[in-house]
Protein backbone atom coordinates (compact mmCIF):
# COMPACT_ATOMS: atom_id res chain seq x y z
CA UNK A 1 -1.05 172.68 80.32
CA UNK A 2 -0.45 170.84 77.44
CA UNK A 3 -2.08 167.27 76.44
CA UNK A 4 -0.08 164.24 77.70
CA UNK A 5 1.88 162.27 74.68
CA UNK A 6 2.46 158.62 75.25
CA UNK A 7 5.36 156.77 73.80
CA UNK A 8 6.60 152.80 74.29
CA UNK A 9 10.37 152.09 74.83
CA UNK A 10 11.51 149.00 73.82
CA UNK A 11 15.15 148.33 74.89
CA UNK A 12 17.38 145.23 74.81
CA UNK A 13 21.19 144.97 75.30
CA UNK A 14 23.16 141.78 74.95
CA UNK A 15 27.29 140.65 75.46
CA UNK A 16 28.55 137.46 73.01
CA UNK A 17 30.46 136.30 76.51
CA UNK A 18 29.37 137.69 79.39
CA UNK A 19 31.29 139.95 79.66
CA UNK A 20 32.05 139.79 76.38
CA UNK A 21 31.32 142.19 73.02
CA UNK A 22 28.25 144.17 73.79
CA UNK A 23 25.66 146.32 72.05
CA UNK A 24 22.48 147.92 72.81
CA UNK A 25 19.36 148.52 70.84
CA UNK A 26 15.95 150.64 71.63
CA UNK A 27 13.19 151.47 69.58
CA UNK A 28 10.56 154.25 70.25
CA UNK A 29 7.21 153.25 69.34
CA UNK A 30 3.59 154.89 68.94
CA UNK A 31 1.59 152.99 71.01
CA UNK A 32 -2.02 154.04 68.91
CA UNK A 33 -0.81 152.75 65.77
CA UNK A 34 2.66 150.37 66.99
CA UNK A 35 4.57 152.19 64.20
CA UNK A 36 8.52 152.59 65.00
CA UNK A 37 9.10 156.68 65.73
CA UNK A 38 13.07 156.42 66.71
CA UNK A 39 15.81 153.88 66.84
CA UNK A 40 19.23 153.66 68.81
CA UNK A 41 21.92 151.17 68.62
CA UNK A 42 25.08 151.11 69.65
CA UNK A 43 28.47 148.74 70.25
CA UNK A 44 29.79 149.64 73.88
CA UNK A 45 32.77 146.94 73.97
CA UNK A 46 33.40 144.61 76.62
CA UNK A 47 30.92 144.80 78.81
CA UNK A 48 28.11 142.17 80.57
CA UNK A 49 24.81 141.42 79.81
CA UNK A 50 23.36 143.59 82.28
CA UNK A 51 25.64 146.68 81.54
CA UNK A 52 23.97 146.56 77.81
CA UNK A 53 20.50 146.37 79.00
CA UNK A 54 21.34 149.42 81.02
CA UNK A 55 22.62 151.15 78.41
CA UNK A 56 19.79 150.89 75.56
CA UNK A 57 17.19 151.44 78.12
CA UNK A 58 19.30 154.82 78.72
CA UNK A 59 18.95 155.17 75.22
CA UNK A 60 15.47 154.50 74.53
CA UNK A 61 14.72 157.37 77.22
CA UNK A 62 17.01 159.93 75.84
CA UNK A 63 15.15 159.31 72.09
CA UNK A 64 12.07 159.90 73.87
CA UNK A 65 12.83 162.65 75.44
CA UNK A 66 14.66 164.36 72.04
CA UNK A 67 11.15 163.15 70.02
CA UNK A 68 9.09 165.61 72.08
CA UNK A 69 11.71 168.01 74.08
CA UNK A 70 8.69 170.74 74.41
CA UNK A 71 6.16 167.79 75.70
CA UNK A 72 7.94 168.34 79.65
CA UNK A 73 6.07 167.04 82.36
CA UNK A 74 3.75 165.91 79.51
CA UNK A 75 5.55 163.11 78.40
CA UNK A 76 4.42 159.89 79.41
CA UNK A 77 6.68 156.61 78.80
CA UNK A 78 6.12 152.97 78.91
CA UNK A 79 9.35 150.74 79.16
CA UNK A 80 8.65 147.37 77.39
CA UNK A 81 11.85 145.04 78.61
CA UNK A 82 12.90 141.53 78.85
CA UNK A 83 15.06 142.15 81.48
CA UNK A 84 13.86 141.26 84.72
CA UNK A 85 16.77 142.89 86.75
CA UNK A 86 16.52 146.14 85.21
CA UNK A 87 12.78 146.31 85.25
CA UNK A 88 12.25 145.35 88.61
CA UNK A 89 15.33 147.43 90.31
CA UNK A 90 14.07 150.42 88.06
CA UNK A 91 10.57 150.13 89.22
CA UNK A 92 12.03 150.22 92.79
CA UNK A 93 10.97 146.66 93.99
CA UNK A 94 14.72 145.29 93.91
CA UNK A 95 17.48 146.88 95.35
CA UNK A 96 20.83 147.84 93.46
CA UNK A 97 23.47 146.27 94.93
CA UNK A 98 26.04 145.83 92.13
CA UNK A 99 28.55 148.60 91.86
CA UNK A 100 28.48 148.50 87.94
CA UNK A 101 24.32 148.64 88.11
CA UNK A 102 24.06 152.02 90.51
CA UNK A 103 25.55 154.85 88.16
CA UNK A 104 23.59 153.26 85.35
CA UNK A 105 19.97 152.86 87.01
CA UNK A 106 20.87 157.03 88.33
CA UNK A 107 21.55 157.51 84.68
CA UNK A 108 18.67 156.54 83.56
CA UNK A 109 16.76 157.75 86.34
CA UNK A 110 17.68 161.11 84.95
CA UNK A 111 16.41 161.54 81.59
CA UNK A 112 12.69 161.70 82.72
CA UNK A 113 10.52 162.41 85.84
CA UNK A 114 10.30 159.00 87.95
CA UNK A 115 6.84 159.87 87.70
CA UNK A 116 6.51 159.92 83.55
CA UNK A 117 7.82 156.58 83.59
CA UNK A 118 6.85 152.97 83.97
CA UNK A 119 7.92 149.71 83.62
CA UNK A 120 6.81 146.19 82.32
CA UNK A 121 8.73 142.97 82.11
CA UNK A 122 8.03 140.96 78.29
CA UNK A 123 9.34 137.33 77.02
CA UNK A 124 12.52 137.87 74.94
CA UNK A 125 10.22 137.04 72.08
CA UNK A 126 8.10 140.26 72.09
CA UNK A 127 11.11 142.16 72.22
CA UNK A 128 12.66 141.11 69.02
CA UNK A 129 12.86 144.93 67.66
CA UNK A 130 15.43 145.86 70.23
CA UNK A 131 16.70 142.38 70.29
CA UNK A 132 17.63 142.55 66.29
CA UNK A 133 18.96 146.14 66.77
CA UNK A 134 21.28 145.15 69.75
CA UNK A 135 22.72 142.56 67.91
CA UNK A 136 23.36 144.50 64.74
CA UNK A 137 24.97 147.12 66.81
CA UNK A 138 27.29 143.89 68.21
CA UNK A 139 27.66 142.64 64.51
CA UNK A 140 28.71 146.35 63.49
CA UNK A 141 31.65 146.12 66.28
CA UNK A 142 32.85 143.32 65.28
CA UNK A 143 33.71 144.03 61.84
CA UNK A 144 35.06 147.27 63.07
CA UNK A 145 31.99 149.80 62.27
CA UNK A 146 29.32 151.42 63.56
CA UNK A 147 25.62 150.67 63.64
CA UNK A 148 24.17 152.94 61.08
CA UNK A 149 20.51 153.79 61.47
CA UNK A 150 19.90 153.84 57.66
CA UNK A 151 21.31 149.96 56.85
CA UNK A 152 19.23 148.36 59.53
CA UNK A 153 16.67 145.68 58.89
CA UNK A 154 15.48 145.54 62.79
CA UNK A 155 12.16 146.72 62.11
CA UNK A 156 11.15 143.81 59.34
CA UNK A 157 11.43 141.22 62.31
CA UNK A 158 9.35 143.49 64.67
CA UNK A 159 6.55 141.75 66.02
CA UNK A 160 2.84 143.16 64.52
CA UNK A 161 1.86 145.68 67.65
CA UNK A 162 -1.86 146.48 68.27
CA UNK A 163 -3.31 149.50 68.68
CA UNK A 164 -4.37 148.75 72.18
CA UNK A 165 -2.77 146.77 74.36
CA UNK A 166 -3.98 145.34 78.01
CA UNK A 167 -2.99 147.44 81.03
CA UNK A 168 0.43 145.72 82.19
CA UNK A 169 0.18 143.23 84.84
CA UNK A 170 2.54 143.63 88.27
CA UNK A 171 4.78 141.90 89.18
CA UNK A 172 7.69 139.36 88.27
CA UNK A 173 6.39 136.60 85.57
CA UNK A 174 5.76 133.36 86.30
CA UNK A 175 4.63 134.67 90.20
CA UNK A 176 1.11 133.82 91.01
CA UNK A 177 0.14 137.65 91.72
CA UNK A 178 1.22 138.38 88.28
CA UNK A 179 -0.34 135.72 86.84
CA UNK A 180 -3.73 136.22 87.70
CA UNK A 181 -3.88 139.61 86.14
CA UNK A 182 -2.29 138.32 82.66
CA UNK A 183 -4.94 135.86 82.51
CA UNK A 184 -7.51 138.68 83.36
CA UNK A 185 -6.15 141.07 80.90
CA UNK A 186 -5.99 137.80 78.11
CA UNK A 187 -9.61 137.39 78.82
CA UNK A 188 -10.66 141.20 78.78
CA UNK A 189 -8.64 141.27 75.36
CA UNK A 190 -10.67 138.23 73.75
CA UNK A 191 -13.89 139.61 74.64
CA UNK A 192 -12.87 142.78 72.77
CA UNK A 193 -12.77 144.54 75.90
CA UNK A 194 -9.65 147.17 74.54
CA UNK A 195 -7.85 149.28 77.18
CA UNK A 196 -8.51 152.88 77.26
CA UNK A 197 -5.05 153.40 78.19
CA UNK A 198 -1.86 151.92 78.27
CA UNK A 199 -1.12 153.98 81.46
CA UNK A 200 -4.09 153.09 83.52
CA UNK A 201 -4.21 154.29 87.08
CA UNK A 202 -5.43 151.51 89.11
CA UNK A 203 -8.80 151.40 90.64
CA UNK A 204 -8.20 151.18 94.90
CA UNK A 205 -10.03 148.50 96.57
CA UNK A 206 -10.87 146.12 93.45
CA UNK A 207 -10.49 143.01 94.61
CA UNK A 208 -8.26 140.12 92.55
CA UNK A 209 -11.46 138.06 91.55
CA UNK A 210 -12.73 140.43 89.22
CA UNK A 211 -13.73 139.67 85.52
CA UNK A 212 -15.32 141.91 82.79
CA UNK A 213 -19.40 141.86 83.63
CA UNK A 214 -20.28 139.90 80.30
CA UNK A 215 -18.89 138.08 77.01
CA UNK A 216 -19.53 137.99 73.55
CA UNK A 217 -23.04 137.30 73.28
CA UNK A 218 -24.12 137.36 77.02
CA UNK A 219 -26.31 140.13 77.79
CA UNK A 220 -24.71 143.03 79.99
CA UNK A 221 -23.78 141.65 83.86
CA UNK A 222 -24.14 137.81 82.72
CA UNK A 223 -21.85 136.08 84.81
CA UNK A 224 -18.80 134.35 82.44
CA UNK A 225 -18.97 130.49 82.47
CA UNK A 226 -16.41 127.92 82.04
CA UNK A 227 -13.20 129.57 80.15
CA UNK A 228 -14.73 129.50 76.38
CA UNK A 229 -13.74 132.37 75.46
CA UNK A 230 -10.42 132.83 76.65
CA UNK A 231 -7.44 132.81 73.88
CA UNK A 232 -5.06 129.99 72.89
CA UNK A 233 -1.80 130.64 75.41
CA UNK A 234 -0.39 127.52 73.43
CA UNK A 235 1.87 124.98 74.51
CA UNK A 236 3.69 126.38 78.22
CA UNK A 237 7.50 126.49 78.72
CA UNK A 238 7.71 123.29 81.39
CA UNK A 239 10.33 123.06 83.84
CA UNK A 240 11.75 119.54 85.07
CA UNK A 241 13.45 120.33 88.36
CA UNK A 242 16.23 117.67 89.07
CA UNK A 243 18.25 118.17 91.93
CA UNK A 244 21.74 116.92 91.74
CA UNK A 245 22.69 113.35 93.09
CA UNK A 246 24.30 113.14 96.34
CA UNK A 247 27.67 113.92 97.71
CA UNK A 248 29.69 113.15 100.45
CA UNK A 249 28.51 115.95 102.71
CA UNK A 250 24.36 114.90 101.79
CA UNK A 251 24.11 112.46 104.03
CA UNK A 252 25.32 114.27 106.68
CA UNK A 253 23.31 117.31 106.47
CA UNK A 254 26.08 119.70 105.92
CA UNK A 255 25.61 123.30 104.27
CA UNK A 256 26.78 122.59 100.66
CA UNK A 257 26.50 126.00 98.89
CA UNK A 258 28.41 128.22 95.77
CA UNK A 259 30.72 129.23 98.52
CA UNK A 260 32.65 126.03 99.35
CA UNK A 261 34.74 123.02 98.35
CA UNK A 262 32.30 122.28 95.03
CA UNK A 263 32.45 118.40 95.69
CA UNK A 264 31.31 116.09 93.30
CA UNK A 265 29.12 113.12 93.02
CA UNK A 266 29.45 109.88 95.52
CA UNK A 267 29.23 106.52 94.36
CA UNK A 268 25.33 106.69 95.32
CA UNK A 269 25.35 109.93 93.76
CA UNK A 270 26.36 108.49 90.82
CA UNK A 271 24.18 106.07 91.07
CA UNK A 272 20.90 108.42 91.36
CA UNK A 273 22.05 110.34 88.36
CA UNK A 274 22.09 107.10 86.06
CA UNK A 275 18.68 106.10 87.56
CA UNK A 276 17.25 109.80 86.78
CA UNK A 277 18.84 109.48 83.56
CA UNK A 278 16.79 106.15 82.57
CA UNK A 279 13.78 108.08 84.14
CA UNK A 280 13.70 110.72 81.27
CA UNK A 281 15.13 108.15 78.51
CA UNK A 282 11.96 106.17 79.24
CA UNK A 283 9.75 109.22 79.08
CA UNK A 284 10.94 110.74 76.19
CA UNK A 285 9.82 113.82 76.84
CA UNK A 286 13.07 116.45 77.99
CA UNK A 287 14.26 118.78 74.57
CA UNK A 288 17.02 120.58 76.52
CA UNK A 289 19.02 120.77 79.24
CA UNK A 290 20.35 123.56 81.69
CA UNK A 291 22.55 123.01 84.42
CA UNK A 292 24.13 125.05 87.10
CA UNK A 293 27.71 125.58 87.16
CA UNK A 294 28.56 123.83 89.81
CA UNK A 295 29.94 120.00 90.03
CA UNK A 296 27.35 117.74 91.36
CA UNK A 297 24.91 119.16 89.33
CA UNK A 298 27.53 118.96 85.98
CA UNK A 299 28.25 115.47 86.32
CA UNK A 300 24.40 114.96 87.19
CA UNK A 301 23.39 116.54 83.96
CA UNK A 302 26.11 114.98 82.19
CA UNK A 303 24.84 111.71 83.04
CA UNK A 304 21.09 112.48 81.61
CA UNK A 305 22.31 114.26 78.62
CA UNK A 306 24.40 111.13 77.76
CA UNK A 307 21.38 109.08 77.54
CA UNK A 308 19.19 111.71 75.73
CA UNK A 309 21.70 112.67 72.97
CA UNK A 310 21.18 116.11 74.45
CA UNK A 311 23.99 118.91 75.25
CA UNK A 312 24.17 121.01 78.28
CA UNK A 313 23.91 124.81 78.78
CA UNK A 314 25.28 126.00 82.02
CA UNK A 315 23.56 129.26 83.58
CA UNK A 316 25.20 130.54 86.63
CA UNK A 317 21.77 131.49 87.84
CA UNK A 318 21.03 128.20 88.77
CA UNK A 319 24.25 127.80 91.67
CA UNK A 320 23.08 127.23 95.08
CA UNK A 321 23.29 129.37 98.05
CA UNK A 322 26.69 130.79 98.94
CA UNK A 323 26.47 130.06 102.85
CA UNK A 324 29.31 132.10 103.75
CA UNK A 325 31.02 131.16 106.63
CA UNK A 326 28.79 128.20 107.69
CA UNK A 327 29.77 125.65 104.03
CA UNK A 328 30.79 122.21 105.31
CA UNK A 329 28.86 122.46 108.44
CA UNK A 330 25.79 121.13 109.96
CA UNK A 331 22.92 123.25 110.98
CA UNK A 332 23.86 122.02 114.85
CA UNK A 333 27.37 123.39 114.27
CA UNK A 334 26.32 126.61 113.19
CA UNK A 335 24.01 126.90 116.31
CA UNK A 336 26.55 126.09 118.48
CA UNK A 337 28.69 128.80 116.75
CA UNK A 338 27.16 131.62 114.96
CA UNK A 339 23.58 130.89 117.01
CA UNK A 340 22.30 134.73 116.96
CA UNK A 341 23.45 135.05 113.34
CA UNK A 342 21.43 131.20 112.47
CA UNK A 343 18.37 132.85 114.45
CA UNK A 344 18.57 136.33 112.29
CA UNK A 345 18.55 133.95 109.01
CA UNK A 346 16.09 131.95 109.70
CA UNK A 347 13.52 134.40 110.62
CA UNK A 348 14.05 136.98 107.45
CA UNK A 349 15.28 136.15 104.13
CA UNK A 350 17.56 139.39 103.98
CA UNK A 351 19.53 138.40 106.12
CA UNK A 352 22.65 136.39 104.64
CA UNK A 353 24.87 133.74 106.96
CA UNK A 354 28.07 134.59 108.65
CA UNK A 355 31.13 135.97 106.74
CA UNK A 356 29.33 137.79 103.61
CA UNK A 357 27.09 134.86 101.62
CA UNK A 358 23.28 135.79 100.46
CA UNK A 359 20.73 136.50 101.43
CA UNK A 360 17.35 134.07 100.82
CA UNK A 361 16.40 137.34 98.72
CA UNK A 362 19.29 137.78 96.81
CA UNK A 363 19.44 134.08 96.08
CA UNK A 364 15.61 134.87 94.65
CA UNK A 365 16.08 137.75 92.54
CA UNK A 366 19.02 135.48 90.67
CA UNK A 367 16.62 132.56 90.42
CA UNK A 368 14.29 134.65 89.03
CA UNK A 369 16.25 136.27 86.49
CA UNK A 370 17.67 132.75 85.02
CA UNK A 371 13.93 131.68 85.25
CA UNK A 372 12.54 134.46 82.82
CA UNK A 373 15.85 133.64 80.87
CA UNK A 374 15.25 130.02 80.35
CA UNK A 375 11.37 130.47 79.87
CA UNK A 376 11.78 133.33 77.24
CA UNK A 377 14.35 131.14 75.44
CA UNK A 378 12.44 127.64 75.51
CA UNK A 379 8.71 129.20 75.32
CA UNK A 380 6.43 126.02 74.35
CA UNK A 381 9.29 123.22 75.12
CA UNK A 382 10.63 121.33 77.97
CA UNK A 383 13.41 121.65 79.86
CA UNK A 384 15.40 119.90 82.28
CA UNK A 385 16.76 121.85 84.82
CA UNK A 386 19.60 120.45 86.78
CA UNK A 387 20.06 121.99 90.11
CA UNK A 388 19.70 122.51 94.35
CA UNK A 389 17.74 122.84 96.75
CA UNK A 390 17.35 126.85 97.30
CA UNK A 391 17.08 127.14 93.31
CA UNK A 392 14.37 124.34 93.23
CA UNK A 393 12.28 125.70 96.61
CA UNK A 394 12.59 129.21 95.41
CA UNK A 395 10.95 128.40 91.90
CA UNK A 396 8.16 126.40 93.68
CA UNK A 397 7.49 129.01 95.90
CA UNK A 398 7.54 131.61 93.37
CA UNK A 399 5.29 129.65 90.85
CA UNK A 400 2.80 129.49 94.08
CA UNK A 401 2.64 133.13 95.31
CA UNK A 402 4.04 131.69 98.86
CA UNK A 403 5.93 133.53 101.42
CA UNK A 404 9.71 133.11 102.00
CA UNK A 405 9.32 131.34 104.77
CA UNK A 406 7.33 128.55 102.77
CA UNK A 407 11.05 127.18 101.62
CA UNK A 408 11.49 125.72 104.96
CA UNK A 409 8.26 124.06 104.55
CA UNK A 410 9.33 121.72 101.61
CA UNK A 411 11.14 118.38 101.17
CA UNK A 412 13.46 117.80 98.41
CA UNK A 413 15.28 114.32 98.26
CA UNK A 414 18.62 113.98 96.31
CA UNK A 415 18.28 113.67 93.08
CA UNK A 416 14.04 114.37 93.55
CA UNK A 417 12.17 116.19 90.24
CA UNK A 418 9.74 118.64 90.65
CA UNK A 419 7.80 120.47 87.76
CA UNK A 420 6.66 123.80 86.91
CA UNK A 421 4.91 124.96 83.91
CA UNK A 422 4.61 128.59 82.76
CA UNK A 423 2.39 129.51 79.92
CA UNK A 424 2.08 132.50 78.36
CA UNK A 425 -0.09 135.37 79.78
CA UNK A 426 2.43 134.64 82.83
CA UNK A 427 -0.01 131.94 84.95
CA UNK A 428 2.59 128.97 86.54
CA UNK A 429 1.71 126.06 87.22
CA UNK A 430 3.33 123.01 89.88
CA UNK A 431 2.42 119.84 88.32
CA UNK A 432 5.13 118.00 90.75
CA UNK A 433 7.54 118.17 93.91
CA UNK A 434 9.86 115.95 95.18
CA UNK A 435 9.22 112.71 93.47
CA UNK A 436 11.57 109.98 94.22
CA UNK A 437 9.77 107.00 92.35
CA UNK A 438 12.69 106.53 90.06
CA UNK A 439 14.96 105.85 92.56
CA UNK A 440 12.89 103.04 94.29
């Protein structure tokens, strides 16, 4: 039986549009010595974001697979990406639900044995080989060529890669499961404490609380003290929450999701956003702003960005809750009649209200994706996030490692802020939840 060879794939894919022009980009690295072995790149056309992620990760396992075609059973492959949907639904923790996503997560489910593969979700800005490759590929379509292996300049952007890296942490980032074992692996790292592997197999029955048995100058099983030695994570990515100002159907408690009549602000709403908007003037401390798509939350964010000199990225991630059947009407209505499908929602978050709107979980896995998004983007700044309530429960929630039925447990006011911060080895942090004191 021959030797097991290791390999990283890096993969990115990217569409100017969404859908839009689209490319792909992959690199094949040697994870001893971080040297590039391979590179793929392609233009695909129209396609969306998620389509092109697909597709290079595809590619990066093909290369793989033609670097070593005698290695077999031998070959084992680490898949670096900063796609959260494609790393978590290819690691088998997220379902495939999108017609467009199934042939493509089968396809690359074929190139390799399930079992000589693994994933791990990165910030956008580790990933900047296949990131530079994927958009030369795009910058290749549009001026009508293609992507030619011996003209790129990818590789002189690549990050430096070390020898050894920490074993990969589970989970999504920014979740508090995942962030305990980044900030174990950062610490193991700054003690010098290199990984044997970077496929460990995980030791059964070691519990979360675990550190390495001594530090730098502490004699072997010295307990660590205070966090000395741990590295620099630098400044986090801080997220204001802000939900939108009220509308007419607030004050009466209606369901007021993605899948309904998209009302805009009331004179009180309007009101609250101007007040908010004074809030961060005053503190001086918001650098950008996302909003969801939808109209309260628009002409909210319009209202702060007008005061801040700022401008406004929308991010479809950030849309509330399509309720299905049950938008415009109060949870009393809905009792009275859908009650067995209200009691189904309410005690499991798969289950999605009457007439075909999500699921608590689907809702999630969205949030989450525009989360890593905005985080990878504005690493080190702050952000105001203009939103709802699901969005602004689910991120809390997240950040905290809570169940789904914690979102039911919170309070969040019209037009309340709440703040998480994420820092880098993938800890979050809630500094703040529903804080009204600008209104008052």
């Amino acid at each position: 039986m021959s030797a097991a060879r290791q390999v990283v794939v890096e993969a990115d894919g990217g569409s100017r549009g969404n859908p839009g022009p689209a490319g792909y980009g992959a690199v094949v690295i040697d994870p001893a010595t971080g040297e590039p072995l391979a590179e793929a790149a392609e233009y695909i056309g129209v396609a969306t974001n998620n389509v092109a992620e697909y597709r290079g990760l595809i590619a990066g396992l093909t290369a793989a697979k033609a670097l070593f075609p005698d290695a077999g059973d031998a070959l084992r492959v680490h898949v670096r990406m900063d796609s959260k949907l494609v790393v978590e639904q290819m690691s088998g923790r997220w379902k495939i639900k999108h017609p467009d996503m199934k042939p493509l997560a089968a396809r690359a489910a074929a190139v390799l044995p399930p079992s000589s593969v693994t994933y791990e979700w990165i910030p956008r800005a580790q990933n900047k080989h296949a990131d530079r490759l994927a958009n030369e590929a795009m910058d290749a379509g549009r001026d009508g060529r293609q992507w030619e292996a011996s003209a790129s300049t990818a590789a002189l952007d690549a990050p430096a890669r070390p020898a050894s890296t920490p074993p990969p942490a589970q989970g999504p980032p920014g979740d508090q499961a995942a962030g305990a074992a980044r900030a174990r692996a950062a610490l193991a790292a700054a003690r010098g404490a290199a990984a044997d592997t970077l496929f460990p197999v995980p030791e059964p029955g070691v519990p979360d609380t675990t550190v390495p048995a001594s530090a730098p100058g502490q004699p072997a099983g010295a307990a660590q003290v205070g966090w000395g030695s741990a590295p620099d994570l630098g400044a986090p990515a801080t997220l204001v929450l802000l939900r939108h100002g009220e509308t007419a159907l607030t004050p009466e408690k209606r369901f007021s999701g993605s899948g309904g009549t998209d009302p805009g602000l009331s004179a009180t709403g309007r009101s609250q956003a101007d007040r908010a908007a004074e809030h961060f003037a005053a503190l001086g401390t918001v650098q950008e702003i996302v909003s969801s798509p939808l109209r309260r939350c628009r002409e909210t964010a319009a209202a702060v960005a007008g005061r801040l000199g700022l401008d406004v990225r929308i991010d479809e991630g950030l849309r509330e809750t399509d309720f299905g059947a049950w938008e415009g009407l109060t949870f009393g209505e809905v009792r009275e009649r859908y009650g067995d499908d209200l009691t189904a929602w309410l005690a499991s978050p798969d289950t999605a209200p009457t007439g075909g709107g999500e699921s608590f979980a689907e809702v999630a896995e969205r949030v989450a994706d525009a989360r890593d998004r905005i985080v990878a983007r504005y690493a080190g700044r702050t952000v105001l996030l203009v939103t709802h309530v699901t969005p602004v429960k689910t991120l809390v929630r997240l950040a905290l490692g809570a169940p789904p039925e914690a979102l039911f447990r919170m309070e969040l006011s019209a037009a309340s802020i709440s703040t998480v911060a994420y820092y880098g080895d993938g800890n979050a942090s809630v500094r703040l939840l529903n804080d009204t004191s600008h209104l008052r």
